[in-house]
C-alpha atoms as a PDB file:
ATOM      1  CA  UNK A   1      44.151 -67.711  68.142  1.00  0.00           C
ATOM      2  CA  UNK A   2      41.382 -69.496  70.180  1.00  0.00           C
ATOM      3  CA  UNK A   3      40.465 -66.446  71.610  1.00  0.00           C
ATOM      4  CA  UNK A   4      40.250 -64.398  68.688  1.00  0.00           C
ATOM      5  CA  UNK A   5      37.585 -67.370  67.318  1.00  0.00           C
ATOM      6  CA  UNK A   6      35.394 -67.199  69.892  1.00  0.00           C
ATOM      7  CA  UNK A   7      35.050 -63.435  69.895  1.00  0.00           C
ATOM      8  CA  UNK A   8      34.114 -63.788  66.456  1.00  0.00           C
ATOM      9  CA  UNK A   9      31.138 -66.444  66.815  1.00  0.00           C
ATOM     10  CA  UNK A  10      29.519 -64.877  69.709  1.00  0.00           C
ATOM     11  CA  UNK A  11      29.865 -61.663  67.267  1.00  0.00           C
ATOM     12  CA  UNK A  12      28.145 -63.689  64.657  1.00  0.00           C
ATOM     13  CA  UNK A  13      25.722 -64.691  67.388  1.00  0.00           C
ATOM     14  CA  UNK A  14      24.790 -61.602  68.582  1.00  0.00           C
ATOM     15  CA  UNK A  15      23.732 -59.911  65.437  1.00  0.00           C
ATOM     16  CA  UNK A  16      19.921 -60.816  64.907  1.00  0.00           C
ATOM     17  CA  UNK A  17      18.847 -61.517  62.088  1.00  0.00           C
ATOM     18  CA  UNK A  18      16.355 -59.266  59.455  1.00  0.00           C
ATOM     19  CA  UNK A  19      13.055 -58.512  61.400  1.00  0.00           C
ATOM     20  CA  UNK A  20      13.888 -59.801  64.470  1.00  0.00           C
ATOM     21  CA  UNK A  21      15.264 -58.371  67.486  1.00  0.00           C
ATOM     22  CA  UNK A  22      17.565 -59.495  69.861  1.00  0.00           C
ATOM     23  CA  UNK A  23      14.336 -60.031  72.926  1.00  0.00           C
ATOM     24  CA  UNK A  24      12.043 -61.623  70.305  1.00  0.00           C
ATOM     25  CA  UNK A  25      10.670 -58.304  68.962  1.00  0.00           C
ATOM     26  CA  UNK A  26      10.258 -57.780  65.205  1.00  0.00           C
ATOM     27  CA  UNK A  27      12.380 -55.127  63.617  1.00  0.00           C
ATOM     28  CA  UNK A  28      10.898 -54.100  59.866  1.00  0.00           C
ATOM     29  CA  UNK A  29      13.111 -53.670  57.619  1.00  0.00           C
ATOM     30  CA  UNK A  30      14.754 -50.990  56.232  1.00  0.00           C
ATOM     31  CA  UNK A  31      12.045 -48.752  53.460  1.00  0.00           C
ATOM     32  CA  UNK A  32      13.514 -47.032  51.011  1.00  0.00           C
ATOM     33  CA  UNK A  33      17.265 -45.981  50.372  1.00  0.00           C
ATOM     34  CA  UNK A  34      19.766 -44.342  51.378  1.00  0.00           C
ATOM     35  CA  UNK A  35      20.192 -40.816  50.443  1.00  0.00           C
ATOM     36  CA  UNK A  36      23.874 -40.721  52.068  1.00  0.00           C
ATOM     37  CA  UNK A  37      27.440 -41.092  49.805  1.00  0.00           C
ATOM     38  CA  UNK A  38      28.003 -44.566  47.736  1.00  0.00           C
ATOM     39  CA  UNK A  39      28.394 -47.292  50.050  1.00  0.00           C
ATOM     40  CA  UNK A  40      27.294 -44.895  53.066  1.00  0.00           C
ATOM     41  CA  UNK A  41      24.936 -47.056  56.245  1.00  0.00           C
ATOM     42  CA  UNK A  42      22.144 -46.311  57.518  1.00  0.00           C
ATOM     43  CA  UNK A  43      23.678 -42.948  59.612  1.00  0.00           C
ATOM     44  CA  UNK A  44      25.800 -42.102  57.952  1.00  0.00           C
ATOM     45  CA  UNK A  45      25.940 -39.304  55.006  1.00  0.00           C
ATOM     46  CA  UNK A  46      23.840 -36.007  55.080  1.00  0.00           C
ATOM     47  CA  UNK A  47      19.936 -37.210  54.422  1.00  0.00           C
ATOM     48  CA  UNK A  48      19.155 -40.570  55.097  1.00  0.00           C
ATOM     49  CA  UNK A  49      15.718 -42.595  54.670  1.00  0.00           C
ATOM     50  CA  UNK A  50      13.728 -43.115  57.773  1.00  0.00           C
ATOM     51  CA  UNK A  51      12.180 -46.394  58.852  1.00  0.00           C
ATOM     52  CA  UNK A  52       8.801 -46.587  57.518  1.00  0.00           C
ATOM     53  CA  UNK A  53       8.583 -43.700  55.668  1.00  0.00           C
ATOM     54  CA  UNK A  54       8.839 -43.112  51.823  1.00  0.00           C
ATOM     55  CA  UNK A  55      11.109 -40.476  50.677  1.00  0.00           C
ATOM     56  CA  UNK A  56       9.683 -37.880  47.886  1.00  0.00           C
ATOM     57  CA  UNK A  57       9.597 -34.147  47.382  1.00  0.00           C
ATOM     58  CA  UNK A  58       8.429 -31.579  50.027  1.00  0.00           C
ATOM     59  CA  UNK A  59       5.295 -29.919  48.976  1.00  0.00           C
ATOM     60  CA  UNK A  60       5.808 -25.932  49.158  1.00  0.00           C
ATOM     61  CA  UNK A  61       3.777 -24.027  52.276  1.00  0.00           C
ATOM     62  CA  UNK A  62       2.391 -21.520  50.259  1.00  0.00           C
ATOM     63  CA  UNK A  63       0.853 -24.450  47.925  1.00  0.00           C
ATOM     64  CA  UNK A  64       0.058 -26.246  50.791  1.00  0.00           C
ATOM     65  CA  UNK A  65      -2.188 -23.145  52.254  1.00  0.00           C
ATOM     66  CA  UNK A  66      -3.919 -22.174  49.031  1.00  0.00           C
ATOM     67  CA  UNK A  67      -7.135 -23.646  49.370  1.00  0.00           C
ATOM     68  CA  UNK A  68      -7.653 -21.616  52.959  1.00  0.00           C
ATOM     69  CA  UNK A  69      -5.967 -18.779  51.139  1.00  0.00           C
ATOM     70  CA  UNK A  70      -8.964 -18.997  48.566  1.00  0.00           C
ATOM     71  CA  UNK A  71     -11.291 -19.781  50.946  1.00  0.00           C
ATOM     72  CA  UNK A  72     -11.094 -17.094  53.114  1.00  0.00           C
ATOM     73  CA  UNK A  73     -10.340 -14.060  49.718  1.00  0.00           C
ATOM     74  CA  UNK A  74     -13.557 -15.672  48.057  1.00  0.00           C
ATOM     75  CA  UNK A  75     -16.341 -13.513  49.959  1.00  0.00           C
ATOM     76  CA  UNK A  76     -14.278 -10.561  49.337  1.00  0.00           C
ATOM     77  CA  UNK A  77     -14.003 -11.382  45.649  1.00  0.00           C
ATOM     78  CA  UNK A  78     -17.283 -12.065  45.249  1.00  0.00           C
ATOM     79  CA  UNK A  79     -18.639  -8.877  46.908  1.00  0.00           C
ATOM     80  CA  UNK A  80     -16.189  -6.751  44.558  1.00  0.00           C
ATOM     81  CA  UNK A  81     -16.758  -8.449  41.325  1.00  0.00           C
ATOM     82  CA  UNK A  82     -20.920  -7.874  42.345  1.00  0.00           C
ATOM     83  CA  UNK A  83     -19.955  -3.937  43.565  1.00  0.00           C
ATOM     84  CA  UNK A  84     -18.058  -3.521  40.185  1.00  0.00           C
ATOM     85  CA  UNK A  85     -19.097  -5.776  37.458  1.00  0.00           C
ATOM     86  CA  UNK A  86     -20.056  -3.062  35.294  1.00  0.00           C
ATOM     87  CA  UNK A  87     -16.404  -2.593  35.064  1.00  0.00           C
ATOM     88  CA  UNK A  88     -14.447  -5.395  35.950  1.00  0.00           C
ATOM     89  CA  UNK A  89     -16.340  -7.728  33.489  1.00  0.00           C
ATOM     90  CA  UNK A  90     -15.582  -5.235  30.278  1.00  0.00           C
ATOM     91  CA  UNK A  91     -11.950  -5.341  31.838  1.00  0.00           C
ATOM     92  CA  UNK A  92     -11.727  -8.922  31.588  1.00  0.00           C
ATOM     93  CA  UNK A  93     -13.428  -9.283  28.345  1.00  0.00           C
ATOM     94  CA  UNK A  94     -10.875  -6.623  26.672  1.00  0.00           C
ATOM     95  CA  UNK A  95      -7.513  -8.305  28.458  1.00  0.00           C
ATOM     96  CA  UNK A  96      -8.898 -11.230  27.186  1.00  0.00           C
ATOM     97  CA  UNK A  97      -8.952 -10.267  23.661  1.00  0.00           C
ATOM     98  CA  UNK A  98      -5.947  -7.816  23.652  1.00  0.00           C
ATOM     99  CA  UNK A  99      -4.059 -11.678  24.957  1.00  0.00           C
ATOM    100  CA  UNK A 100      -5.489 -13.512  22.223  1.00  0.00           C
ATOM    101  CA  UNK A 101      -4.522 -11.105  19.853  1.00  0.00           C
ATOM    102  CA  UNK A 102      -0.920 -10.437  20.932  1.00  0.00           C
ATOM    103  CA  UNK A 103      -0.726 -14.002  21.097  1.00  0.00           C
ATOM    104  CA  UNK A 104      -1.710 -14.645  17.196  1.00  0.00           C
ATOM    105  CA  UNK A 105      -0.047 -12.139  16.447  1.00  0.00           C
ATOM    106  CA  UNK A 106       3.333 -13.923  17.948  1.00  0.00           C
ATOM    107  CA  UNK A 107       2.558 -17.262  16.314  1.00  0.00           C
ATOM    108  CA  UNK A 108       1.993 -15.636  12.893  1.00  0.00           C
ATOM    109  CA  UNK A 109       5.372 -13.798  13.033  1.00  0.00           C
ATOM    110  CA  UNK A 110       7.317 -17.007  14.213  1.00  0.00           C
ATOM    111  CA  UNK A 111       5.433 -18.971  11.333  1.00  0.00           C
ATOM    112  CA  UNK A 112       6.628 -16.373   8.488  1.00  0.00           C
ATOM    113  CA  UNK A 113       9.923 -17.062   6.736  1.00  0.00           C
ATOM    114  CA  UNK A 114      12.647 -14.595   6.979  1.00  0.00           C
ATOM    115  CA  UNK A 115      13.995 -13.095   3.770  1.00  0.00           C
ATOM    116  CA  UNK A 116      17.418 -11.467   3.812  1.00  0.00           C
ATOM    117  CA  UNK A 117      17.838  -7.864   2.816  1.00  0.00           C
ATOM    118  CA  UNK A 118      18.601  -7.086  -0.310  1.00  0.00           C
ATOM    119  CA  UNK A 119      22.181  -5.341  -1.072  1.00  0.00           C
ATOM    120  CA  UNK A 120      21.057  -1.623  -1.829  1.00  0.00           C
ATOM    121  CA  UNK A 121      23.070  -0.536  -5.073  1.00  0.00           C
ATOM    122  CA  UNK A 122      25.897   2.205  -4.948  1.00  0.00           C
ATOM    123  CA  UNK A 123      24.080   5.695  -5.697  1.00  0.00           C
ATOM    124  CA  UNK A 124      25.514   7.140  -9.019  1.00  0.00           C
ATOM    125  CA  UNK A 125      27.368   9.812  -8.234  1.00  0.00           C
ATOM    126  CA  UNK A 126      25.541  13.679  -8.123  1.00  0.00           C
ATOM    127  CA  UNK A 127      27.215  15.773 -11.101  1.00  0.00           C
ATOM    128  CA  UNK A 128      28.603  19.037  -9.154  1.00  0.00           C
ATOM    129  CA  UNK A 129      26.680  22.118  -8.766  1.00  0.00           C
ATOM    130  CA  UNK A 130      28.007  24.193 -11.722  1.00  0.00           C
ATOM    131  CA  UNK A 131      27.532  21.533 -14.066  1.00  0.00           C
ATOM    132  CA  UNK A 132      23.723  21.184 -13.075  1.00  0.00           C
ATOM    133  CA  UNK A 133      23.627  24.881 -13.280  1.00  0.00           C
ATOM    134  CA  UNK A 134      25.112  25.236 -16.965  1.00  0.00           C
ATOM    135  CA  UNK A 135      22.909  22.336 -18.059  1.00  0.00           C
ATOM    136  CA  UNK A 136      19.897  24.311 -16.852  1.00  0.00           C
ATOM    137  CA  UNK A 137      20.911  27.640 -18.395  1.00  0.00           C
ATOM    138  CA  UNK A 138      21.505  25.510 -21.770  1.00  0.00           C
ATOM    139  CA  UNK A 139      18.041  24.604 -21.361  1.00  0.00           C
ATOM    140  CA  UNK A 140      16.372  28.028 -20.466  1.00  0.00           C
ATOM    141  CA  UNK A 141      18.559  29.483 -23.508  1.00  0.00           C
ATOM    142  CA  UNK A 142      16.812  26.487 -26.005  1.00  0.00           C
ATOM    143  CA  UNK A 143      13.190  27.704 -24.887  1.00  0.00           C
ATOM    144  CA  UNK A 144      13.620  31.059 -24.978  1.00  0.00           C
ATOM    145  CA  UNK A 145      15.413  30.730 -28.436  1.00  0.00           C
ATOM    146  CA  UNK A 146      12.277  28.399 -29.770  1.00  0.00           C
ATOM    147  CA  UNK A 147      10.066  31.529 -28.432  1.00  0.00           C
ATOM    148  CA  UNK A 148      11.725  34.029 -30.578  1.00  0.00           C
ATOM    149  CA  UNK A 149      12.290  31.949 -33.560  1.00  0.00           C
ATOM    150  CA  UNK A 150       8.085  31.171 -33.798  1.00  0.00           C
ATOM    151  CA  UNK A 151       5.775  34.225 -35.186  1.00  0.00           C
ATOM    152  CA  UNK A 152       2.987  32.466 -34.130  1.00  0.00           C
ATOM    153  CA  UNK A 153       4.118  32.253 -30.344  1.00  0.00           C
ATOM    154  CA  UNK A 154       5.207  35.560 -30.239  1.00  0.00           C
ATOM    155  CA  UNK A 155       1.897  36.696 -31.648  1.00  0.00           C
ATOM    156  CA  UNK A 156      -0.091  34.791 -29.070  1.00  0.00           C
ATOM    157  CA  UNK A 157       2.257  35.619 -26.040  1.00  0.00           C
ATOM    158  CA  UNK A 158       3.021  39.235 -27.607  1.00  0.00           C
ATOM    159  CA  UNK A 159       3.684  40.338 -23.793  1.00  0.00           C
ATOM    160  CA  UNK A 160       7.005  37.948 -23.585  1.00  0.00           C
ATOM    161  CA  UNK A 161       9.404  39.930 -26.402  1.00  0.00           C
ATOM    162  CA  UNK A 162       8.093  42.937 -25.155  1.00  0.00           C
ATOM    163  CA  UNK A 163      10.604  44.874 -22.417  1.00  0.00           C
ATOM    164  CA  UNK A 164       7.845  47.550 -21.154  1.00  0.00           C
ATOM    165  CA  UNK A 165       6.235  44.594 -19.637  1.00  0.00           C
ATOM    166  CA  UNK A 166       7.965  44.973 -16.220  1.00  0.00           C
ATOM    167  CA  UNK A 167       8.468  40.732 -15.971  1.00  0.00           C
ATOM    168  CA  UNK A 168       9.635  40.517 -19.266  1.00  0.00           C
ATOM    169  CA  UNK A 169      11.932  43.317 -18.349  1.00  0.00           C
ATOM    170  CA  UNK A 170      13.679  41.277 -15.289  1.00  0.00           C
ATOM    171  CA  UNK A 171      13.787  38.313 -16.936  1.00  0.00           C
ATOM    172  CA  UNK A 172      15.446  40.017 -20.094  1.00  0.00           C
ATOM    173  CA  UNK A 173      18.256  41.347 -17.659  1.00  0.00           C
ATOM    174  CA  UNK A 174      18.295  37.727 -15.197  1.00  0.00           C
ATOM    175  CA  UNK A 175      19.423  36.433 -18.715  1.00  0.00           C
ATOM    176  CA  UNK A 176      21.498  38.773 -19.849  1.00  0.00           C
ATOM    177  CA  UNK A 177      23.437  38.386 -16.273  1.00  0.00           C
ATOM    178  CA  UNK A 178      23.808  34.265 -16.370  1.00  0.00           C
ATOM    179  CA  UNK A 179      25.037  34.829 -19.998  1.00  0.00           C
ATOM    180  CA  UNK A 180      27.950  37.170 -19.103  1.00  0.00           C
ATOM    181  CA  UNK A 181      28.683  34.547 -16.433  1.00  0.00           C
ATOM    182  CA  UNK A 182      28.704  31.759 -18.533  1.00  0.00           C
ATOM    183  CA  UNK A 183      32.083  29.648 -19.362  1.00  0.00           C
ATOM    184  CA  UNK A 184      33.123  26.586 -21.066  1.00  0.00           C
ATOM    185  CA  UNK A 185      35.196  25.174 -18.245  1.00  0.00           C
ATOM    186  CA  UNK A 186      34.513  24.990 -14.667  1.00  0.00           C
ATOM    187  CA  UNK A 187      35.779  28.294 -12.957  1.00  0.00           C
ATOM    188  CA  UNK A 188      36.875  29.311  -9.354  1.00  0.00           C
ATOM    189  CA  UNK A 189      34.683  28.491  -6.737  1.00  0.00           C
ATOM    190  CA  UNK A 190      33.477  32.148  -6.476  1.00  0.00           C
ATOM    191  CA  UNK A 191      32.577  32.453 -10.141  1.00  0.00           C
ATOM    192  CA  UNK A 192      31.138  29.315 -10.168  1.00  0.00           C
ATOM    193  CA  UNK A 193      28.914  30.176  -6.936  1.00  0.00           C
ATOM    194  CA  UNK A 194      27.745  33.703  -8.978  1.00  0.00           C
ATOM    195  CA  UNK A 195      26.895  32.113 -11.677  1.00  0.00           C
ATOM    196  CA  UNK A 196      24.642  29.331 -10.000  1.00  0.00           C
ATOM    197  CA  UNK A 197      22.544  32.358  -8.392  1.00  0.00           C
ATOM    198  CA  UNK A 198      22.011  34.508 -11.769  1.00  0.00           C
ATOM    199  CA  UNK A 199      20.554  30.974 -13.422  1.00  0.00           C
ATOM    200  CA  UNK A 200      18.863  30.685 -10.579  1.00  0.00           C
ATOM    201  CA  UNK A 201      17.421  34.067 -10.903  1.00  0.00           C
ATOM    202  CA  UNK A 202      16.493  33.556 -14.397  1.00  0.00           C
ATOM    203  CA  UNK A 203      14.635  30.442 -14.805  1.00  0.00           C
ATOM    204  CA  UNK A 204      12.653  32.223 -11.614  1.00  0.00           C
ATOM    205  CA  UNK A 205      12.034  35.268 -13.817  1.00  0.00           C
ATOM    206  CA  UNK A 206      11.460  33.070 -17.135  1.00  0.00           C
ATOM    207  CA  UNK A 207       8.611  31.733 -15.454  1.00  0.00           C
ATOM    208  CA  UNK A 208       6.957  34.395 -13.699  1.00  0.00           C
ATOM    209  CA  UNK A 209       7.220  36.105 -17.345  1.00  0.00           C
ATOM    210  CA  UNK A 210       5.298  33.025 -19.007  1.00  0.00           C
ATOM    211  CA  UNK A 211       2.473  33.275 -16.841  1.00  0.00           C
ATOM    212  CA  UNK A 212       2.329  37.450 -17.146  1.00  0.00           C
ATOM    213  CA  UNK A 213       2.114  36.863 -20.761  1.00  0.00           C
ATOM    214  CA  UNK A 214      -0.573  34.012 -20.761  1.00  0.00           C
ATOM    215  CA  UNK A 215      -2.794  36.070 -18.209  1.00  0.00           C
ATOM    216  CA  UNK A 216      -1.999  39.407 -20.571  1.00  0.00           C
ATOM    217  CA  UNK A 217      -2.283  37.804 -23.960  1.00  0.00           C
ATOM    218  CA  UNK A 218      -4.097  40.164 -26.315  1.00  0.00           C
ATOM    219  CA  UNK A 219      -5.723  41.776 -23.786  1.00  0.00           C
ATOM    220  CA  UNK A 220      -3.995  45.395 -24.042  1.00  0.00           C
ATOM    221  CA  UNK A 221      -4.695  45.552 -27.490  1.00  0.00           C
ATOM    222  CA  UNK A 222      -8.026  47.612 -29.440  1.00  0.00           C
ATOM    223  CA  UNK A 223     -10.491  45.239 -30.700  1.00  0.00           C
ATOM    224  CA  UNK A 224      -9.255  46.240 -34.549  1.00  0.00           C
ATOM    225  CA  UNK A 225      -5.811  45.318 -33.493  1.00  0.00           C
ATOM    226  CA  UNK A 226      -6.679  42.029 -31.548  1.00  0.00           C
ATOM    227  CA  UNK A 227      -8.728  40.685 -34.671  1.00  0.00           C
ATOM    228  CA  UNK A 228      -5.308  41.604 -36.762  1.00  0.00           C
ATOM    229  CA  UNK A 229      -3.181  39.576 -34.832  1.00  0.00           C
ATOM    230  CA  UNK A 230      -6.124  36.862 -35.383  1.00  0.00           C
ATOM    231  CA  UNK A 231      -6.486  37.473 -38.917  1.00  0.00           C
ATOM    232  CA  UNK A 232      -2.178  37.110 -38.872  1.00  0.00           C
ATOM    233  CA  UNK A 233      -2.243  33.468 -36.801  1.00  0.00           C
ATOM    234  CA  UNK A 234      -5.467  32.571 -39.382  1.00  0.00           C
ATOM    235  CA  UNK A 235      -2.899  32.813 -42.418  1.00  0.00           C
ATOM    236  CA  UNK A 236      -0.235  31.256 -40.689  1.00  0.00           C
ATOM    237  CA  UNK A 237      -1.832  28.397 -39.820  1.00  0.00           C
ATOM    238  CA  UNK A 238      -3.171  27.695 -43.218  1.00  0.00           C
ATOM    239  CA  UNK A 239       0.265  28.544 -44.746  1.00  0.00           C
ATOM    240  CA  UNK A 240       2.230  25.533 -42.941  1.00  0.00           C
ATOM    241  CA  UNK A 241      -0.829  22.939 -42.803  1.00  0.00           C
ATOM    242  CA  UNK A 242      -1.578  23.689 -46.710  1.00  0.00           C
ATOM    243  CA  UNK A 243      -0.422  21.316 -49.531  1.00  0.00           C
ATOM    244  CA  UNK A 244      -1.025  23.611 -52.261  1.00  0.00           C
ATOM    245  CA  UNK A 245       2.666  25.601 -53.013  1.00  0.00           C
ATOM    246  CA  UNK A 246       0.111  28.900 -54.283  1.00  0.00           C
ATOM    247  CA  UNK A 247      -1.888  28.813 -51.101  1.00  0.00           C
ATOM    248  CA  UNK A 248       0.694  28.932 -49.211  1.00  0.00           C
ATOM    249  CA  UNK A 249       2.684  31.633 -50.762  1.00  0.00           C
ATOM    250  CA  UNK A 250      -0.724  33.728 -50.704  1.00  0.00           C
ATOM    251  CA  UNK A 251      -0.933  33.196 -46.702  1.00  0.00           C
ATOM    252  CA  UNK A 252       2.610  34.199 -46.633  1.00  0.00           C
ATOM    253  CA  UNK A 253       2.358  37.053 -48.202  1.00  0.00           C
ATOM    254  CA  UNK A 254      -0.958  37.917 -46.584  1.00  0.00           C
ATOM    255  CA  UNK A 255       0.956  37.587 -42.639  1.00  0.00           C
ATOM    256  CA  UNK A 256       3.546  39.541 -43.758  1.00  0.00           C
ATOM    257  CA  UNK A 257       1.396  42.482 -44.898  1.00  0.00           C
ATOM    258  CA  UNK A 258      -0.502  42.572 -41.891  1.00  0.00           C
ATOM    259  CA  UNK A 259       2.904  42.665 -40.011  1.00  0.00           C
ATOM    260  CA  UNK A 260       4.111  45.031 -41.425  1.00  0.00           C
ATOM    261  CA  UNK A 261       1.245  47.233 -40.955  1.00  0.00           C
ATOM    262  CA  UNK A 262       1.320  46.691 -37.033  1.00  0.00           C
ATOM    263  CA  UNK A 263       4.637  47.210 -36.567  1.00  0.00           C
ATOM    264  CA  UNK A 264       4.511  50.060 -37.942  1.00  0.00           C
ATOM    265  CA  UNK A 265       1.673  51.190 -35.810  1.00  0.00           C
ATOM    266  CA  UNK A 266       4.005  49.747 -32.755  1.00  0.00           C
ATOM    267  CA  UNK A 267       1.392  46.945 -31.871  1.00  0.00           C
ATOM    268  CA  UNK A 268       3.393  44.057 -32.055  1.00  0.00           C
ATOM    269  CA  UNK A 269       7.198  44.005 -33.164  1.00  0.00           C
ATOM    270  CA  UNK A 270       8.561  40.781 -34.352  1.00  0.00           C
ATOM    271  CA  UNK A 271      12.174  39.864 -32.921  1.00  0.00           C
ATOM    272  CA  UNK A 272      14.652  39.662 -35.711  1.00  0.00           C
ATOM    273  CA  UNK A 273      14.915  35.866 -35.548  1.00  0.00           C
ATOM    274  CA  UNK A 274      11.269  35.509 -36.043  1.00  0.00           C
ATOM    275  CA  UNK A 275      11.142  37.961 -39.259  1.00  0.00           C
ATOM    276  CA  UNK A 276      13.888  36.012 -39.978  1.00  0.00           C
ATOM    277  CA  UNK A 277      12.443  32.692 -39.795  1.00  0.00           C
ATOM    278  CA  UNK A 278       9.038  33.829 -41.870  1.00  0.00           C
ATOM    279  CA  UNK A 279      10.981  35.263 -44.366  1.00  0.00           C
ATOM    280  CA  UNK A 280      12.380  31.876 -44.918  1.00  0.00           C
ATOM    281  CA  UNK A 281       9.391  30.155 -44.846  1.00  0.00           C
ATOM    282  CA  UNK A 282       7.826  32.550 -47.438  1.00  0.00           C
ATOM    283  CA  UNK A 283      10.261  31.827 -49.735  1.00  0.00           C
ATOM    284  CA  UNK A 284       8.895  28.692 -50.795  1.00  0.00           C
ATOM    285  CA  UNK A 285      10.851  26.054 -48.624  1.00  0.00           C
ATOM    286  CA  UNK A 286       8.407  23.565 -47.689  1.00  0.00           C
ATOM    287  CA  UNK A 287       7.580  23.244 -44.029  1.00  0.00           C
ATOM    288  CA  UNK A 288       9.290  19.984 -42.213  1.00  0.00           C
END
């Protein structure tokens, strides 16, 4: 027990105190801390602070060297910027401004809102082929009917209602061939597929007969028979814009003369529906 006391004061005793040594020396203490484990000394731990020294971050090499590095790459830079200025400077300049651009351009997108698409709407559904096709023959068939039905359009397109004219002549049978394939009801696919080429085929020939008439016209007529068929669209004119019930008879009967007579000379024949509708008009119904 006695023992075991003593060892511990000359313990106590032999430990010097904080800057001193054990000969007399200082000792200074301790800067810093310790980079070791929680509770770790002095030694112990992986890094630990030295005596003296501060403990910071290491400052990279390549950092370190960069003022020699520029110091010794300036005369070189310097000789090739003065060899090539005429093109490094423009270089510059235009990387310069391409930068600032892309860079505006960034900061304007990222300042614009975003809008969320709007839902596109369902497509109506396409009517099938033979449908379209019937609806287009029903068409052709109403303007060539309005033709024939109108003296005054058949006497200023005379060329359209007449079948020696050789695109009258193929659009007279391209119609006559969509008509025999014509039906009420859908048919099989391979009557339906005929019958979308013949309307094809005659709204083609339809109009390369309209502009064979317009470029014809009157012009394969005599001069006496041209200023007929003049003379004719005169009195028809004044017969359906006239509010006078005798004038317009007169006219009537005036047009119908003169049609007459060039029929009979085979100028200009009238289809039936148009005789028909003139007749009716001469009548004395009054014009709609």
């Amino acid at each position: 027990m006695g023992r075991s006391r003593a060892r511990a004061g000359w313990a106590a005793r032999s430990v010097p105190p904080p800057g001193r040594m054990r000969h007399g020396g200082f000792c200074p203490p301790p800067y810093g801390r310790y980079r070791g484990r929680p509770g770790a000394g002095p030694l112990q731990g992986h890094g630990f602070a030295h005596y003296g020294r501060p403990v910071g971050p290491r400052v990279p090499t390549v950092l370190a060297l960069l003022p020699l590095i520029l110091i010794m790459a300036a005369p070189p830079l310097l000789f090739m910027g003065w060899a090539t200025s005429g093109m490094i400077f423009p270089l510059l300049i235009f990387v310069s401004i391409a930068a600032t651009g892309h860079r505006r351009r960034r900061m304007a997108a990222a300042q614009v809102p975003r809008v969320a698409a709007r839902p596109v709407p369902p497509r109506a559904p396409q009517p099938p082929p033979w449908q379209v096709a019937k609806k287009r023959f029903d068409a052709l068939r109403t303007h060539y009917a309005a033709y024939e039905c109108d003296p005054m359009a058949v006497l200023r397109l005379p060329a359209l209602c007449d079948v020696t004219v050789p695109s009258t002549a193929r659009f007279v049978d391209a119609f006559a061939e969509a008509q025999a394939l014509e039906t009420d009801a859908p048919p099989p696919p391979e009557h339906a597929r005929s019958f979308i080429a013949a309307v094809e085929r005659a709204d083609r020939a339809w109009r390369a007969a309209i502009d064979a008439a317009e470029r014809i016209r009157l012009s394969n007529l005599t001069p006496e028979e041209r200023g007929s068929v003049e003379r004719i669209i005169k009195l028809l004119t004044t017969a359906r814009d006239s509010d006078s019930e005798a004038e317009r008879l007169a006219a009537y009967a005036k047009a119908r003369s003169e049609l007459s007579r060039l029929d009979r000379a085979g100028v200009i024949h009238l289809p039936k529906t148009a005789v028909a509708a003139l007749d009716a008009e001469s009548r004395g119904q009054l014009s709609a």
